[in-house]
C-alpha atoms as a PDB file:
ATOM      1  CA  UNK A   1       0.000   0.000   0.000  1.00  0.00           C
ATOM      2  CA  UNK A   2       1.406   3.174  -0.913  1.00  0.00           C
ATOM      3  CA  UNK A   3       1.137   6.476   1.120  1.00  0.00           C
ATOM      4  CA  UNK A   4       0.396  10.136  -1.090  1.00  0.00           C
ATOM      5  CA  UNK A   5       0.228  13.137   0.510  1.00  0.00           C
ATOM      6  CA  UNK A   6      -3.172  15.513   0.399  1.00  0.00           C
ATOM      7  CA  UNK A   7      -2.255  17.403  -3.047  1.00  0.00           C
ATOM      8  CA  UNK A   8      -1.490  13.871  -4.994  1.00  0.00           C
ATOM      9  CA  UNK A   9      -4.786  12.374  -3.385  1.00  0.00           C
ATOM     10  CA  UNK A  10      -6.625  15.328  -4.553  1.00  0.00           C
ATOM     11  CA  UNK A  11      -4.819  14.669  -7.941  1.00  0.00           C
ATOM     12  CA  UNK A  12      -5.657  11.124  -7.953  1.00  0.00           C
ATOM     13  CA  UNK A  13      -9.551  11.747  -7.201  1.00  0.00           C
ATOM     14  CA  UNK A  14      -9.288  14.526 -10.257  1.00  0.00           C
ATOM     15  CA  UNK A  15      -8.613  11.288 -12.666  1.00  0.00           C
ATOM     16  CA  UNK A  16     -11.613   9.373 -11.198  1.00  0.00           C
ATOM     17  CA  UNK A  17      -9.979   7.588  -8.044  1.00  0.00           C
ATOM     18  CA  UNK A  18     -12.281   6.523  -5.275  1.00  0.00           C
ATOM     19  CA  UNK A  19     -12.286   8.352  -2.266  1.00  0.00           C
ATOM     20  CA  UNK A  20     -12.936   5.963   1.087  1.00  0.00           C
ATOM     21  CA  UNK A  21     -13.379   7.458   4.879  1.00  0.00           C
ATOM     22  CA  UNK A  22     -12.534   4.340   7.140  1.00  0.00           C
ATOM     23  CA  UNK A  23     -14.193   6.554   9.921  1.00  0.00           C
ATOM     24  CA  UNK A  24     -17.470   5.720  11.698  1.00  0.00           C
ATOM     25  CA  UNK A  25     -20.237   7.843  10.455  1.00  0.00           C
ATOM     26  CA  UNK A  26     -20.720   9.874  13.387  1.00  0.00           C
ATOM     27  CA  UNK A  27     -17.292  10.689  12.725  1.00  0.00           C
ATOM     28  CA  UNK A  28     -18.083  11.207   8.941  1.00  0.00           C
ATOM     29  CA  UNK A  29     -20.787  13.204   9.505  1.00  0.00           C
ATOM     30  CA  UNK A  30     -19.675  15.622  11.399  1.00  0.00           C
ATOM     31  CA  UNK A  31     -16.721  16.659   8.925  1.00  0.00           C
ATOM     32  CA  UNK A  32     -15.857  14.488   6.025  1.00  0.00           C
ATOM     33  CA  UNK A  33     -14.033  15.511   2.558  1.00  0.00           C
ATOM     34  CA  UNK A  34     -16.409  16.283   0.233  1.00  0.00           C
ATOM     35  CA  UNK A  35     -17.303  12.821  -2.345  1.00  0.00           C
ATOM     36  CA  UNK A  36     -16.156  10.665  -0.060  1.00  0.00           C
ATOM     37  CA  UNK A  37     -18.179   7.661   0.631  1.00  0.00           C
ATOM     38  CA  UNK A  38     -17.845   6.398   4.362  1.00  0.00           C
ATOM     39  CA  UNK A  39     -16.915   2.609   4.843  1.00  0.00           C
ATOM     40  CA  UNK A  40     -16.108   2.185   8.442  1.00  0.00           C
ATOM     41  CA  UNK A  41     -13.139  -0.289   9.059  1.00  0.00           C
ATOM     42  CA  UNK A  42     -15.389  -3.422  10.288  1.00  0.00           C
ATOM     43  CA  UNK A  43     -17.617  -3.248   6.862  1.00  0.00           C
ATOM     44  CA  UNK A  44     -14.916  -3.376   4.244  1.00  0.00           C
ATOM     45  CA  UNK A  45     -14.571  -6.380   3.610  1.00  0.00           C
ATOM     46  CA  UNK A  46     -18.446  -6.652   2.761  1.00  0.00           C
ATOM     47  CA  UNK A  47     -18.635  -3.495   1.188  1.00  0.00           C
ATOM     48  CA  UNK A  48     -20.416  -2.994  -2.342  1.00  0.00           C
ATOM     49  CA  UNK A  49     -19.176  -0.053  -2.866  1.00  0.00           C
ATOM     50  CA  UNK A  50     -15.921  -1.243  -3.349  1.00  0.00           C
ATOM     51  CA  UNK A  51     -17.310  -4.156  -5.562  1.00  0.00           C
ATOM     52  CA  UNK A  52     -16.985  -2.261  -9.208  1.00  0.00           C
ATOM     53  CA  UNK A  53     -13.214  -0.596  -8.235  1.00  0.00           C
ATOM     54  CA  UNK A  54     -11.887  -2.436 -11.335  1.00  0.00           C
ATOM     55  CA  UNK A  55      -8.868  -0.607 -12.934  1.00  0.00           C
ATOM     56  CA  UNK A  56      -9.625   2.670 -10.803  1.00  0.00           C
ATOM     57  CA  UNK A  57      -7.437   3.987  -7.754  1.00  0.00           C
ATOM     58  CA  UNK A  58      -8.644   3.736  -4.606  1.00  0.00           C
ATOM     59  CA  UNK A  59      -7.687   6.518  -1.519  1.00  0.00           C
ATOM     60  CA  UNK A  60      -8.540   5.353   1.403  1.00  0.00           C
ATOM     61  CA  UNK A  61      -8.413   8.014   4.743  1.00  0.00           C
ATOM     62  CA  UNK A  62      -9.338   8.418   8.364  1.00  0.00           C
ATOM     63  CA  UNK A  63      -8.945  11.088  10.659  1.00  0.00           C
ATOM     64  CA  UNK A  64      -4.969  11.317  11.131  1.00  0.00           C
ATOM     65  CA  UNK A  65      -3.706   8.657   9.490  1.00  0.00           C
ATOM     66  CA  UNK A  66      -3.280   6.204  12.061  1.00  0.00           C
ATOM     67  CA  UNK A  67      -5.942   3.931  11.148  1.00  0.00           C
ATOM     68  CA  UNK A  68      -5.131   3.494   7.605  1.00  0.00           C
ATOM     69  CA  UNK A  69      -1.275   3.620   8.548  1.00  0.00           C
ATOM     70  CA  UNK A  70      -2.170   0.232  11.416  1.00  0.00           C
ATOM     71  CA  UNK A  71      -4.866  -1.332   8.842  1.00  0.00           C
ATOM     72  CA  UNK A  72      -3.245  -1.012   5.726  1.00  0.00           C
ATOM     73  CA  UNK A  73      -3.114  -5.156   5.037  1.00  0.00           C
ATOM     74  CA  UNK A  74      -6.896  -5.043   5.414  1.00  0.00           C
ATOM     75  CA  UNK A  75      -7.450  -1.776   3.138  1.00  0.00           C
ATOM     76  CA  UNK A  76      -5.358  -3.309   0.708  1.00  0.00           C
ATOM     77  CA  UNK A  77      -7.390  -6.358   0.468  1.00  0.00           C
ATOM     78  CA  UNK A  78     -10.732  -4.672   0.315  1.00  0.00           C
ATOM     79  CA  UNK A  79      -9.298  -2.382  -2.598  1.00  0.00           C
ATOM     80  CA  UNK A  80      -9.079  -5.817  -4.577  1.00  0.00           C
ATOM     81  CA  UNK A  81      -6.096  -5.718  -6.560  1.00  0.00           C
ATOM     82  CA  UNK A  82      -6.812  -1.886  -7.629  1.00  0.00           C
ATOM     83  CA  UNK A  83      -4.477   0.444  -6.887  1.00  0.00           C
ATOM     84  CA  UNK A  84      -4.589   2.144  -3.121  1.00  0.00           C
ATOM     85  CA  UNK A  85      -3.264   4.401  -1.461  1.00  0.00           C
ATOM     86  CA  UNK A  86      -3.672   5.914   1.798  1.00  0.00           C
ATOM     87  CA  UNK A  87      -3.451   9.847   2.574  1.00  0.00           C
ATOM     88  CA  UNK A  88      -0.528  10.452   5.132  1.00  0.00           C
ATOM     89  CA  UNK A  89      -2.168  12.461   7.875  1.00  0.00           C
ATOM     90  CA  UNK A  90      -5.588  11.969   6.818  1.00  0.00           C
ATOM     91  CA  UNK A  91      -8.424  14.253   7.068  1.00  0.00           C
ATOM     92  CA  UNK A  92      -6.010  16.537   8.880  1.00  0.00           C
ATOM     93  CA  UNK A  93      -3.459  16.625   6.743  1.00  0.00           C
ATOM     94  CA  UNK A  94      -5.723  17.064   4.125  1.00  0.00           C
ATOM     95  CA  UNK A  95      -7.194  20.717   5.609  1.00  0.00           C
ATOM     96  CA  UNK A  96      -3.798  21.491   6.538  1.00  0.00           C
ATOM     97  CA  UNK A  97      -2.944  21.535   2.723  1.00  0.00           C
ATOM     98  CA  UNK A  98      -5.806  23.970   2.184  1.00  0.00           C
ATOM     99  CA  UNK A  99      -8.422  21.447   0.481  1.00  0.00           C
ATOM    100  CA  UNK A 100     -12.067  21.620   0.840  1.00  0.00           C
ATOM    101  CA  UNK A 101     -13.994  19.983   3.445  1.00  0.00           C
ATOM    102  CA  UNK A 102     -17.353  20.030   4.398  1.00  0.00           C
ATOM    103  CA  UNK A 103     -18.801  20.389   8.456  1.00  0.00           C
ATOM    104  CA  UNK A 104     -21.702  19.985   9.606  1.00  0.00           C
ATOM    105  CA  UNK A 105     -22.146  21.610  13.119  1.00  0.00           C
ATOM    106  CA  UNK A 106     -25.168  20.523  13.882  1.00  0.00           C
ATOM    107  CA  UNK A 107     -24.107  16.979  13.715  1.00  0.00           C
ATOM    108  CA  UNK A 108     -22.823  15.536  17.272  1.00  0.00           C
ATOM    109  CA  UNK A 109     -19.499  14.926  18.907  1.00  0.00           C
ATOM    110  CA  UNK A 110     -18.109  12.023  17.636  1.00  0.00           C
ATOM    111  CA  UNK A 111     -19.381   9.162  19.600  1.00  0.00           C
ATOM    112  CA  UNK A 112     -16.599   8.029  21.307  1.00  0.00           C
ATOM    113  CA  UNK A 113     -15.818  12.032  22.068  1.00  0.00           C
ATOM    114  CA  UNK A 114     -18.787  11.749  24.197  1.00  0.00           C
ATOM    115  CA  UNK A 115     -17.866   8.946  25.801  1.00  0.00           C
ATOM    116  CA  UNK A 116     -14.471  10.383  26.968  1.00  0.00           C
ATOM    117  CA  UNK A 117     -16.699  13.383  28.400  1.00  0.00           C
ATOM    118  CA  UNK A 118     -19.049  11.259  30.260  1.00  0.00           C
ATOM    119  CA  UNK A 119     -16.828   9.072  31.760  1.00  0.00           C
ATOM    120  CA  UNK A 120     -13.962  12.092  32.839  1.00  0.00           C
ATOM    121  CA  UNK A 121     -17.068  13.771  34.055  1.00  0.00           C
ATOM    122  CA  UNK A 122     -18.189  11.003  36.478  1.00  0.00           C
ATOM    123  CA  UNK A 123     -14.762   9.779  37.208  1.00  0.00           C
ATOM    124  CA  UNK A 124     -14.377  13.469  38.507  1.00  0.00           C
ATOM    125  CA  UNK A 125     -17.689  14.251  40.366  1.00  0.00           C
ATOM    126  CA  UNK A 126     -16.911  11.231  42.271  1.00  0.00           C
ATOM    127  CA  UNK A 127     -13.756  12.154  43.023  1.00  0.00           C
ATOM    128  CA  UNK A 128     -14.697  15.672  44.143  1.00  0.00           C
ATOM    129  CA  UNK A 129     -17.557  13.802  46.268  1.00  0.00           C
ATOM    130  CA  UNK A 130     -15.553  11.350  47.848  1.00  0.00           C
ATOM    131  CA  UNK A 131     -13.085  13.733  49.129  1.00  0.00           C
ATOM    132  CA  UNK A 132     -15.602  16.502  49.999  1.00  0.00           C
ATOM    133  CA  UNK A 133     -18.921  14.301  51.359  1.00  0.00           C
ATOM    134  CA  UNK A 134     -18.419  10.503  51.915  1.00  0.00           C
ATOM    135  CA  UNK A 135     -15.248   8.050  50.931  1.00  0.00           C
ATOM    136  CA  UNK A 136     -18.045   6.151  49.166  1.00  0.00           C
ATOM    137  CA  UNK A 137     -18.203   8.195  46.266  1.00  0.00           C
ATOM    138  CA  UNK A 138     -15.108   6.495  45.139  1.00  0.00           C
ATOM    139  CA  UNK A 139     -17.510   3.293  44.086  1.00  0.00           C
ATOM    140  CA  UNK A 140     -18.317   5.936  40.705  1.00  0.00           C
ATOM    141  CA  UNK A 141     -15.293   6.553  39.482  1.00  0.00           C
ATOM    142  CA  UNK A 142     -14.635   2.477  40.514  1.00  0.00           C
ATOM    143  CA  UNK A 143     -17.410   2.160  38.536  1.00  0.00           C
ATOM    144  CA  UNK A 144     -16.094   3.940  35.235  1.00  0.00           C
ATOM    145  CA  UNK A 145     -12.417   2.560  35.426  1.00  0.00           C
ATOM    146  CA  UNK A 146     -14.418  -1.256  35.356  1.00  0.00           C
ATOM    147  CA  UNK A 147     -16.823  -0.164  32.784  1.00  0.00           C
ATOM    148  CA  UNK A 148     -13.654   1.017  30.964  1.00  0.00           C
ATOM    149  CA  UNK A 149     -11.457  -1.958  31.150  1.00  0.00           C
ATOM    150  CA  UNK A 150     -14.520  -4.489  30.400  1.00  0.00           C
ATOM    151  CA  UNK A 151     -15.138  -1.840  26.552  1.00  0.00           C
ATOM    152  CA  UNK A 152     -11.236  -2.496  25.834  1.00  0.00           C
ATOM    153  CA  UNK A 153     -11.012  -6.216  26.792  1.00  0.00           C
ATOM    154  CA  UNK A 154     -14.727  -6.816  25.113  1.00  0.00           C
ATOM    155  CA  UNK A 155     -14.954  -4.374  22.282  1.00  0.00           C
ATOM    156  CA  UNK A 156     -18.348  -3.449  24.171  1.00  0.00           C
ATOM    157  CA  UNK A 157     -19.349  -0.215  25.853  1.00  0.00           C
ATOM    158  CA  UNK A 158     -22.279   0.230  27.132  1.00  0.00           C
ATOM    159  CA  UNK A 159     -21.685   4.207  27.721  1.00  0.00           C
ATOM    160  CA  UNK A 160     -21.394   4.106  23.930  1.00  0.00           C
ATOM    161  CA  UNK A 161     -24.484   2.523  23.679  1.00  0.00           C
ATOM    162  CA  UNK A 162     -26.615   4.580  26.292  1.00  0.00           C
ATOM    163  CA  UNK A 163     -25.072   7.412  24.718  1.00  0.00           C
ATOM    164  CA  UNK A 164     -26.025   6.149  21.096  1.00  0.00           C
ATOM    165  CA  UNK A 165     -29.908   6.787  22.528  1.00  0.00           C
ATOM    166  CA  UNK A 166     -29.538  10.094  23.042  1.00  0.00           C
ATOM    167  CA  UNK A 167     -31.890  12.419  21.677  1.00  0.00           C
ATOM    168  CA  UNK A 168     -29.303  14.356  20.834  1.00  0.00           C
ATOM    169  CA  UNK A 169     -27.529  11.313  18.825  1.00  0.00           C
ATOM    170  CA  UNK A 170     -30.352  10.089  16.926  1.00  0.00           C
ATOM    171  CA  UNK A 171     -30.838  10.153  13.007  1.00  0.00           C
ATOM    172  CA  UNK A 172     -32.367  13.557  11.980  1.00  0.00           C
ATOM    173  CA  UNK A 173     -35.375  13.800   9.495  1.00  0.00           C
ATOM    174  CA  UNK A 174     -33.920  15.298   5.915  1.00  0.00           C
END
């Protein structure tokens, strides 16, 4: 798998190539480079989009790079013997070499931004209430550190999910 810098991807996608986001779509559709079609990491390999890729490039990005840069064997794969590439710095590279994107700021905080929030926030308050009212406080922030461990040894959060549910989260009307 190669790596091309923003201006060369932007090149690339000039001549036709197909622009992929490897982000999830909350992430996607809260900024995203404009024709980019979102295929989170977990549904490549069963994408359709990347079914008729025949003879045309394929540019795959994410946010900084990093998850292109540590899944590269798998992008490859998916690209199916097309050409790929993936943009060195991502998305952020990518505004940092002046190109277009779009934002929508309506859209939520990423997901996972939330969760990060939520869980400082009540690691915190319990914190702040243990040493201020009652030692027992410390059970929340207990909680959180558990609730944390079981997401990375599971692949599971619940936060995630109860946070998914959200008003605030949910699929607007177009």
């Amino acid at each position: 798998m190669r790596t091309i810098d923003a201006r060369t991807a932007r090149s690339l996608l000039d001549q036709g190539a197909l622009l992929v986001d490897i982000r999830e779509p909350d992430e996607h559709a809260r900024e995203r480079i404009p024709g980019a079609c979102c295929i989170p990491l977990a549904r490549l390999a069963s994408a359709p989009e990347l079914a008729g890729t025949r003879g045309r490039a394929v540019v795959f990005h994410c946010r900084s790079g990093m998850r292109t840069r540590a899944n590269s064997e798998v992008l490859e794969a998916a690209a199916g013997g097309c050409d790929a590439y993936v943009v060195e710095g991502g998305l952020d590279a990518w505004k940092q070499a002046g190109l277009p994107v779009q934002r929508d700021a309506r859209a939520p905080l990423e997901l996972m931004r939330q969760v990060q929030i939520a869980a400082g926030g009540l690691a915190l308050s319990g914190t702040v209430l243990a040493a201020s009212v009652s030692p027992w406080f410390l059970l929340v922030p207990g909680m959180v550190g558990l609730g944390l461990v079981f997401a990375g040894l599971t692949g599971f959060c619940g936060m995630a999910h109860l946070l998914a549910r959200m008003p605030w989260n949910r699929a607007r009307p177009m």
